[in-house]
PDB file of N, CA and C in Angstrom:
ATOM      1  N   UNK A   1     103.342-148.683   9.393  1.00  0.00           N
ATOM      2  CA  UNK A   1     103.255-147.868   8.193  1.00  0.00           C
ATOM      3  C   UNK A   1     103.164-148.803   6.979  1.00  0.00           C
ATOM      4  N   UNK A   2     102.262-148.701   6.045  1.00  0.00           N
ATOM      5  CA  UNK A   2     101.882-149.505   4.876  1.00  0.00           C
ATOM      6  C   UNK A   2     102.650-149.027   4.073  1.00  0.00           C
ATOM      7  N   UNK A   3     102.815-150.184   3.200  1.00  0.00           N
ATOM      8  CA  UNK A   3     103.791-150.040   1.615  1.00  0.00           C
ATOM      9  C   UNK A   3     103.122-147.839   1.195  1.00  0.00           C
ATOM     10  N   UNK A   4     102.143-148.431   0.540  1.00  0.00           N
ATOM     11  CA  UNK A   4     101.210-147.308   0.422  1.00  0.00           C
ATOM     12  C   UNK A   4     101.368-146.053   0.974  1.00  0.00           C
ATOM     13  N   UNK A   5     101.691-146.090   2.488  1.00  0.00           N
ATOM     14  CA  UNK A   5     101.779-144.700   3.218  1.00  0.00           C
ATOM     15  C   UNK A   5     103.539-144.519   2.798  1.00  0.00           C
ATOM     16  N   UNK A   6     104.583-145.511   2.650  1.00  0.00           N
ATOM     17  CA  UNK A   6     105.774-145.470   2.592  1.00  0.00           C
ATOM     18  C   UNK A   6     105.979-144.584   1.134  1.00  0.00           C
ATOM     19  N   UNK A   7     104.978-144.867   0.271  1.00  0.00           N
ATOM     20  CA  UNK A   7     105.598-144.585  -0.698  1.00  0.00           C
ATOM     21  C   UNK A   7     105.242-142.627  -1.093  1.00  0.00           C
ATOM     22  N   UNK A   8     103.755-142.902  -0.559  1.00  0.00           N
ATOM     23  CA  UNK A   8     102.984-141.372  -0.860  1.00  0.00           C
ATOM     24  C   UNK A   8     104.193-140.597   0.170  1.00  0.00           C
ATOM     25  N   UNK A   9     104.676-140.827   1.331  1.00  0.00           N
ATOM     26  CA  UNK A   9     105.497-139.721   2.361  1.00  0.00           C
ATOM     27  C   UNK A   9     107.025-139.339   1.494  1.00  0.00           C
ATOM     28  N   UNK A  10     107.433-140.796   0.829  1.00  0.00           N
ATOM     29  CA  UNK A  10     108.805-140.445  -0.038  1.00  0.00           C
ATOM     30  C   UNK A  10     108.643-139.988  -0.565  1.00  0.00           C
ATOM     31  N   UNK A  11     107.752-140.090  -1.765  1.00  0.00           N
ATOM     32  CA  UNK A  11     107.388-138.887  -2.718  1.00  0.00           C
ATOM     33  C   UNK A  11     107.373-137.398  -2.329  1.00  0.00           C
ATOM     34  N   UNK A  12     106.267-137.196  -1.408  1.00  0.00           N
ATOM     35  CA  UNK A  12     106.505-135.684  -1.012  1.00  0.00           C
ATOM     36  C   UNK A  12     107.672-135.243  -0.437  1.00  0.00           C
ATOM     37  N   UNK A  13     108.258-136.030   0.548  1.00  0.00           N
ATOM     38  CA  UNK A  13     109.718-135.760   0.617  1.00  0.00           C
ATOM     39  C   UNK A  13     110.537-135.365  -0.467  1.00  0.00           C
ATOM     40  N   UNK A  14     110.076-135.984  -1.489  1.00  0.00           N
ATOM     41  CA  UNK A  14     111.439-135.819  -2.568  1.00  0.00           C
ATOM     42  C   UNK A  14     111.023-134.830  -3.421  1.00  0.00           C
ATOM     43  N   UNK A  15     109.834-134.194  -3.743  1.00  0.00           N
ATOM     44  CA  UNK A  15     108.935-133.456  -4.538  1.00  0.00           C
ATOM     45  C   UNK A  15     109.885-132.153  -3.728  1.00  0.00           C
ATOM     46  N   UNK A  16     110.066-132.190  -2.189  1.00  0.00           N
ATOM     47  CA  UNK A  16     110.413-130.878  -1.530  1.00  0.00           C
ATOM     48  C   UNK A  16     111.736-130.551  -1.672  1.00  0.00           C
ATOM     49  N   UNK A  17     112.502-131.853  -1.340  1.00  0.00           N
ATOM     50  CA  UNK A  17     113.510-131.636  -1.132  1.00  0.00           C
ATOM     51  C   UNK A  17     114.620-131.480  -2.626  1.00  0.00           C
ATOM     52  N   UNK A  18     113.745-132.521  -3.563  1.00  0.00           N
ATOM     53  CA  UNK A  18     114.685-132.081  -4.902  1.00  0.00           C
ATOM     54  C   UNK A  18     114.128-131.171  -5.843  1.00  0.00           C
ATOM     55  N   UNK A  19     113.423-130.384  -5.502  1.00  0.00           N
ATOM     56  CA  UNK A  19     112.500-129.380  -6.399  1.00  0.00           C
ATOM     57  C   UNK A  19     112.017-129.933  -7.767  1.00  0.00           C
ATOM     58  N   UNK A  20     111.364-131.259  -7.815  1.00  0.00           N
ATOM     59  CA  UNK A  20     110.673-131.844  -8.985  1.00  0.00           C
ATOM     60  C   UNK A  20     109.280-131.959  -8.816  1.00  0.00           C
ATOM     61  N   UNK A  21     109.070-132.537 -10.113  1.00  0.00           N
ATOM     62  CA  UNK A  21     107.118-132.752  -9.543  1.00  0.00           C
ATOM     63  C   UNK A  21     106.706-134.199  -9.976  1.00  0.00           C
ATOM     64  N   UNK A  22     105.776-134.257  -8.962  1.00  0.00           N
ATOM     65  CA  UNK A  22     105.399-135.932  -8.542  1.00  0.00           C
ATOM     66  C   UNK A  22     105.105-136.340  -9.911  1.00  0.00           C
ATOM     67  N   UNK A  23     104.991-135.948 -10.944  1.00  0.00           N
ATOM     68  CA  UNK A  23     104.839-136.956 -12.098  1.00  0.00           C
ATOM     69  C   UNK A  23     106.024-137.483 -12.450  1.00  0.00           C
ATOM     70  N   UNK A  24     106.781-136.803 -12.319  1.00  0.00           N
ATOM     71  CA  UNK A  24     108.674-137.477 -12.624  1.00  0.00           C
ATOM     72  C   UNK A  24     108.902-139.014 -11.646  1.00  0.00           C
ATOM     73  N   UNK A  25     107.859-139.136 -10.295  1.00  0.00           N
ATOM     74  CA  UNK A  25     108.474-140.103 -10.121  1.00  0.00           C
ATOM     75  C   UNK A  25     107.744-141.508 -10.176  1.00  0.00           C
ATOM     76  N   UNK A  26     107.983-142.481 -10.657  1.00  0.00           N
ATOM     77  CA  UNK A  26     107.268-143.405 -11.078  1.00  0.00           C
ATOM     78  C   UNK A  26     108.119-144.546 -10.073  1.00  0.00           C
ATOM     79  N   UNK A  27     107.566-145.856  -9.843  1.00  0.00           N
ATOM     80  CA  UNK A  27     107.899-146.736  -9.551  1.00  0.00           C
ATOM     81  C   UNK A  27     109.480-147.599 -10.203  1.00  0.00           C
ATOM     82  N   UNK A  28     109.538-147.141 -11.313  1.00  0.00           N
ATOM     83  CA  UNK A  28     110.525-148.083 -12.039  1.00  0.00           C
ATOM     84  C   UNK A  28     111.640-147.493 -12.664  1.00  0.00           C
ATOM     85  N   UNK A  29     111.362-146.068 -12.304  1.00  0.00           N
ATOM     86  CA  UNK A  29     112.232-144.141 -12.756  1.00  0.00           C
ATOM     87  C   UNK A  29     113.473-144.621 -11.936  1.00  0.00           C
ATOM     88  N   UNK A  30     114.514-144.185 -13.072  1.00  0.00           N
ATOM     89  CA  UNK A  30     116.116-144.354 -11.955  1.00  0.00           C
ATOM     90  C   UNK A  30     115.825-142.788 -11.122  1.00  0.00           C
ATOM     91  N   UNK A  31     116.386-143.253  -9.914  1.00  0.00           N
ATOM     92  CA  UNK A  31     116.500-141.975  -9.213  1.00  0.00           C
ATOM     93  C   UNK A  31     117.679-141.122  -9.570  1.00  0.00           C
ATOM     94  N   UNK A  32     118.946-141.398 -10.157  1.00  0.00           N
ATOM     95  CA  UNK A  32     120.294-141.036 -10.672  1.00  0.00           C
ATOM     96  C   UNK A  32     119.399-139.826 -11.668  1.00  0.00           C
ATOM     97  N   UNK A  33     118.742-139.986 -12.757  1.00  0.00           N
ATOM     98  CA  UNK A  33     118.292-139.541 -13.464  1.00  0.00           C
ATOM     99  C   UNK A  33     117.094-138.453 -12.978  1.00  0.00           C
ATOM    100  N   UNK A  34     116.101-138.809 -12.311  1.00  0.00           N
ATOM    101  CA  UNK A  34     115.280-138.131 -11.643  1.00  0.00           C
ATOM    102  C   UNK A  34     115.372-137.379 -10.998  1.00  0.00           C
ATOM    103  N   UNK A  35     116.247-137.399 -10.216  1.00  0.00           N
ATOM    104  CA  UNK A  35     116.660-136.699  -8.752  1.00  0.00           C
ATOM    105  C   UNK A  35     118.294-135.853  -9.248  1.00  0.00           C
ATOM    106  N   UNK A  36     118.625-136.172 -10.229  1.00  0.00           N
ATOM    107  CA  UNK A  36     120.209-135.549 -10.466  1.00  0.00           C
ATOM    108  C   UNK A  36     120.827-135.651  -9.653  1.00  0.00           C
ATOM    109  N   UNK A  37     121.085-136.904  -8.839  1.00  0.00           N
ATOM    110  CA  UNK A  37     122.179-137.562  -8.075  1.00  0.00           C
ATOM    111  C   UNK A  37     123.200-137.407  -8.408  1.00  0.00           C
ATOM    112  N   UNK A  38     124.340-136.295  -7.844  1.00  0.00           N
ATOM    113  CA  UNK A  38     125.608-136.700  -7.511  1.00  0.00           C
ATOM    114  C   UNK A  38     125.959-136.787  -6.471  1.00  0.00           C
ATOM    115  N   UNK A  39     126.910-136.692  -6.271  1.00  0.00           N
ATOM    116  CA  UNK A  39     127.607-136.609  -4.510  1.00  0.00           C
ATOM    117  C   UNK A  39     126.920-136.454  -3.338  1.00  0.00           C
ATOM    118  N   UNK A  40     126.498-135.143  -3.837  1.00  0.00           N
ATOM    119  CA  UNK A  40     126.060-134.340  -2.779  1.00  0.00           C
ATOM    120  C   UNK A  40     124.506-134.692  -2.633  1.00  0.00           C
ATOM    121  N   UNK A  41     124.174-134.620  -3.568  1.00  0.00           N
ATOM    122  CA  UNK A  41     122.528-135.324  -4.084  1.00  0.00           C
ATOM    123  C   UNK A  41     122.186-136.502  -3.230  1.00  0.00           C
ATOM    124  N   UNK A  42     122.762-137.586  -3.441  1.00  0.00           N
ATOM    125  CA  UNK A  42     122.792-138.544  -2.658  1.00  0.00           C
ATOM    126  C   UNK A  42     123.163-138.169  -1.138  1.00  0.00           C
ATOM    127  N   UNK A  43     124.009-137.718  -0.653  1.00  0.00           N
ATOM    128  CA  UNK A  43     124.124-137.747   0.737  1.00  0.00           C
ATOM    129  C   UNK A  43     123.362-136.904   1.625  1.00  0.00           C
ATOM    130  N   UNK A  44     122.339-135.508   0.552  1.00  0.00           N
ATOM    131  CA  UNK A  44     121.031-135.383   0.998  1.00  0.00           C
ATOM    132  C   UNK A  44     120.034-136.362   1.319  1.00  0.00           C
ATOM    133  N   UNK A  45     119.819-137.531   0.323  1.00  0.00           N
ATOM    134  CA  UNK A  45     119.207-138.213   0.087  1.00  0.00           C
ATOM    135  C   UNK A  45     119.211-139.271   1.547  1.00  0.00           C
ATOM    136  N   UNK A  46     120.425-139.752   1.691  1.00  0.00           N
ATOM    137  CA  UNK A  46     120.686-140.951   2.308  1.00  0.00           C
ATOM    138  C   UNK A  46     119.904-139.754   3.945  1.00  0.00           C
ATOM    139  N   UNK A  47     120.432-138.788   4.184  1.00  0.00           N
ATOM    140  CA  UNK A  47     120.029-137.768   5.645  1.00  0.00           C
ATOM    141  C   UNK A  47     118.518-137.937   5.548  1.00  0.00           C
ATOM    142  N   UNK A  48     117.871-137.835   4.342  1.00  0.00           N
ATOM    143  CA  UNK A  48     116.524-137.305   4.366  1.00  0.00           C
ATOM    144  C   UNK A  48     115.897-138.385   4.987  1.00  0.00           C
ATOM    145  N   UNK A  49     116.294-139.992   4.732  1.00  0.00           N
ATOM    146  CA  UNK A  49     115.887-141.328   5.014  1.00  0.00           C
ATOM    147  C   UNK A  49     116.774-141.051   6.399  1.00  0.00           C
ATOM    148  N   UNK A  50     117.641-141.086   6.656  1.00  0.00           N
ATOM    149  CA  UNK A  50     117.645-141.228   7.973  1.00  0.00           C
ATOM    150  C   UNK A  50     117.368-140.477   9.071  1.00  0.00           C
ATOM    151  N   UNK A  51     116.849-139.137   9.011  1.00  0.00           N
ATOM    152  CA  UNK A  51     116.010-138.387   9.318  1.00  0.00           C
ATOM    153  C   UNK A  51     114.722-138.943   9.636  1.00  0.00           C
ATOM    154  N   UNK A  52     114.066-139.386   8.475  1.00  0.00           N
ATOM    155  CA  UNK A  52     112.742-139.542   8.260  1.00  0.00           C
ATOM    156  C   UNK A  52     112.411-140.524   9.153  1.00  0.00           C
ATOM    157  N   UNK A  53     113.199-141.861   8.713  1.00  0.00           N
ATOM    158  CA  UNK A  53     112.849-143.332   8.963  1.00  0.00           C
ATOM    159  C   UNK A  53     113.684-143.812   9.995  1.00  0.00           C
ATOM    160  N   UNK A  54     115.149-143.163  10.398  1.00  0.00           N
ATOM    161  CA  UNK A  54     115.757-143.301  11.303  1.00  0.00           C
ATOM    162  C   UNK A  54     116.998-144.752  10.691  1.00  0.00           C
ATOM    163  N   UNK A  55     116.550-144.709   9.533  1.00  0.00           N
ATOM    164  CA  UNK A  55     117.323-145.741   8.644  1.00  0.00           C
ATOM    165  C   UNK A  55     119.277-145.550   8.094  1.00  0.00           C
ATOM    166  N   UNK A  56     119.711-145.598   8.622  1.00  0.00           N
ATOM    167  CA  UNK A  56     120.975-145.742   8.048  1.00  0.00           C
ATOM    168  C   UNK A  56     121.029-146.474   6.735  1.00  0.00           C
ATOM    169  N   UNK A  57     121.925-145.997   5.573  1.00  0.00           N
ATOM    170  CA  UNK A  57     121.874-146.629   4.376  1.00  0.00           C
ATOM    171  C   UNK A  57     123.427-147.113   4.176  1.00  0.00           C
ATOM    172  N   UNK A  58     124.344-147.697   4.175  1.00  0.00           N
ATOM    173  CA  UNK A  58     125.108-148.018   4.004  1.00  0.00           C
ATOM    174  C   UNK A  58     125.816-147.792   3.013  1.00  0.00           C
ATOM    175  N   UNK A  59     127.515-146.997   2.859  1.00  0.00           N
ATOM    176  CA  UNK A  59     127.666-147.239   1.505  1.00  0.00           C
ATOM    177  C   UNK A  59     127.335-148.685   0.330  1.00  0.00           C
ATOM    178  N   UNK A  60     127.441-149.391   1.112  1.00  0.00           N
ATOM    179  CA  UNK A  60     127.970-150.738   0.084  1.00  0.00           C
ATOM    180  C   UNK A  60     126.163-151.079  -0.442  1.00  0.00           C
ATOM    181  N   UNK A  61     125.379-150.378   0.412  1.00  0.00           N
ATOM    182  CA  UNK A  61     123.779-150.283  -0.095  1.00  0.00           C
ATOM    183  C   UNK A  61     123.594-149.377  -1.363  1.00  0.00           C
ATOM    184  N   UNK A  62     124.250-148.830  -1.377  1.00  0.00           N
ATOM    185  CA  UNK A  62     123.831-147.681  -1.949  1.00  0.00           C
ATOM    186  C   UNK A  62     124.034-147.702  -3.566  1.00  0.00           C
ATOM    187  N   UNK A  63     124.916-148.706  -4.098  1.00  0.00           N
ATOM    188  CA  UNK A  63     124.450-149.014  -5.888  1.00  0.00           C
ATOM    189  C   UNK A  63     123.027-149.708  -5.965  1.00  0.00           C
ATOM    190  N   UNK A  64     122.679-150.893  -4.819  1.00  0.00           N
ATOM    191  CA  UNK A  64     121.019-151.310  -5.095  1.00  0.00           C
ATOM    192  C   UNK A  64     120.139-150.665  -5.453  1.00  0.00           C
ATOM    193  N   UNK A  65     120.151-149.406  -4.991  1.00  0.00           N
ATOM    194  CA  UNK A  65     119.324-148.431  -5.034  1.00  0.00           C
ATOM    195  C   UNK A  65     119.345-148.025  -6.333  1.00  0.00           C
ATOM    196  N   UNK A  66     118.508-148.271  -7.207  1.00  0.00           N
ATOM    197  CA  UNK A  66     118.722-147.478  -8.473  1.00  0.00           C
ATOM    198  C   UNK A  66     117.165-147.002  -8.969  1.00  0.00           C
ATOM    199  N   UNK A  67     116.236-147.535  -8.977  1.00  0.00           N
ATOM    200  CA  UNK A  67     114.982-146.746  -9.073  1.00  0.00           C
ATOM    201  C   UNK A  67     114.478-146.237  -8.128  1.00  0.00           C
ATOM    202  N   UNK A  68     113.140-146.123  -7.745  1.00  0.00           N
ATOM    203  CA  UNK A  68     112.177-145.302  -6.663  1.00  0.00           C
ATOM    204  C   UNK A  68     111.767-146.768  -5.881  1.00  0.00           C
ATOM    205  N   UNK A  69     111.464-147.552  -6.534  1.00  0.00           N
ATOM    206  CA  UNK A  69     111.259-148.926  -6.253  1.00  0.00           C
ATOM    207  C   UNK A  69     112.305-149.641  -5.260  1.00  0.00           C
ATOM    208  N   UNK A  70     113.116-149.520  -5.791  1.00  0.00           N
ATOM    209  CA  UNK A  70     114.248-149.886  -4.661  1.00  0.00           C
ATOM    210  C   UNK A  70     113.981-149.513  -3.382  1.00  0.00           C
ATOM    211  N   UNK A  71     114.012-148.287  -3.570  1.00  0.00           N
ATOM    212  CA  UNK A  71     114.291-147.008  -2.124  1.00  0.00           C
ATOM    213  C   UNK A  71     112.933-147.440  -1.296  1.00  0.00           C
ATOM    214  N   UNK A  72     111.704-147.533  -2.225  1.00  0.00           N
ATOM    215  CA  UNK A  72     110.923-147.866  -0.874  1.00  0.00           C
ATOM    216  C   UNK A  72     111.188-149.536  -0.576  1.00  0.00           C
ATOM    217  N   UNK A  73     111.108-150.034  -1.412  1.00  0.00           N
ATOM    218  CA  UNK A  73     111.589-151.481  -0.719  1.00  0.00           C
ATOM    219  C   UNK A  73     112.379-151.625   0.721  1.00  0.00           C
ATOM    220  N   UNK A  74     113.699-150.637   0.164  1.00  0.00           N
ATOM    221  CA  UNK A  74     114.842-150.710   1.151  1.00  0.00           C
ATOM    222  C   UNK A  74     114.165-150.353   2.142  1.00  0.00           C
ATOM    223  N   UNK A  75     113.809-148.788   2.483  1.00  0.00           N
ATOM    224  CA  UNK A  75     112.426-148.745   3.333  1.00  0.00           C
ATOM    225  C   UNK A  75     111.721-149.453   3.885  1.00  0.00           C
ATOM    226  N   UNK A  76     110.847-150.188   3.350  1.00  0.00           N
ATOM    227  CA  UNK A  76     110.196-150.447   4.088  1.00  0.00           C
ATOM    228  C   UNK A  76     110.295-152.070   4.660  1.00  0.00           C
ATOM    229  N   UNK A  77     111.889-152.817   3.980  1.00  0.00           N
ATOM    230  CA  UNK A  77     112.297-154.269   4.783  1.00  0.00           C
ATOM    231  C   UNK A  77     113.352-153.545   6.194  1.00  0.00           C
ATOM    232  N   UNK A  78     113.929-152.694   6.123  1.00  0.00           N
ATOM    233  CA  UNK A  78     114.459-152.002   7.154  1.00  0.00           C
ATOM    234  C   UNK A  78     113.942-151.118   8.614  1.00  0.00           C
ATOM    235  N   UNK A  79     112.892-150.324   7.969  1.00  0.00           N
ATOM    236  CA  UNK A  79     111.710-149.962   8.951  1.00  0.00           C
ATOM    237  C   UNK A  79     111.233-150.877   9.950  1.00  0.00           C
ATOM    238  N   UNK A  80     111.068-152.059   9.254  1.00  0.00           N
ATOM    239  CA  UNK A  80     110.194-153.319   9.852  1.00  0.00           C
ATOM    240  C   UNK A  80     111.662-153.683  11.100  1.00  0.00           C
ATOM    241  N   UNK A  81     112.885-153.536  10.521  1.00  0.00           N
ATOM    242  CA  UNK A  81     113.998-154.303  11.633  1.00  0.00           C
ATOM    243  C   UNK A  81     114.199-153.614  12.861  1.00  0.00           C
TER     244      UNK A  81
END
């Protein structure tokens, strides 16, 4: 799976699952802000990736994560392991 395909599948994932629209999400957009991450927000979030990608996210991962950029990064150096 290419950077490219990683990023177009998160997007629609997140377009569905957080009821926003793909212009909100940009490469460099905090997701805290975008996505209205709290608690619960996030631990959708972290299921949807490990669902998807089969990726476990770790708490102690989980401040890195702060834009869209991150998330596919994390993605897609983890995918590869």
């Amino acid at each position: 799976m290419t950077r490219n395909e990683i990023i177009s599948q998160v997007n629609d994932l997140l377009v569905e699952e957080f009821e926003i629209e793909q212009s909100e999400i940009t490469p460099e957009a905090s997701m805290k802000e975008v996505l209205h991450l709290d608690s619960i927000n996030l631990v959708d979030l972290v299921a949807l990736v490990h669902v998807t990608y089969g990726i476990t996210i770790p708490a102690e991962d989980l401040p890195k994560l702060k834009s869209f950029n991150d998330l596919y990064d994390y993605i897609e150096s983890h995918k590869a392991a």
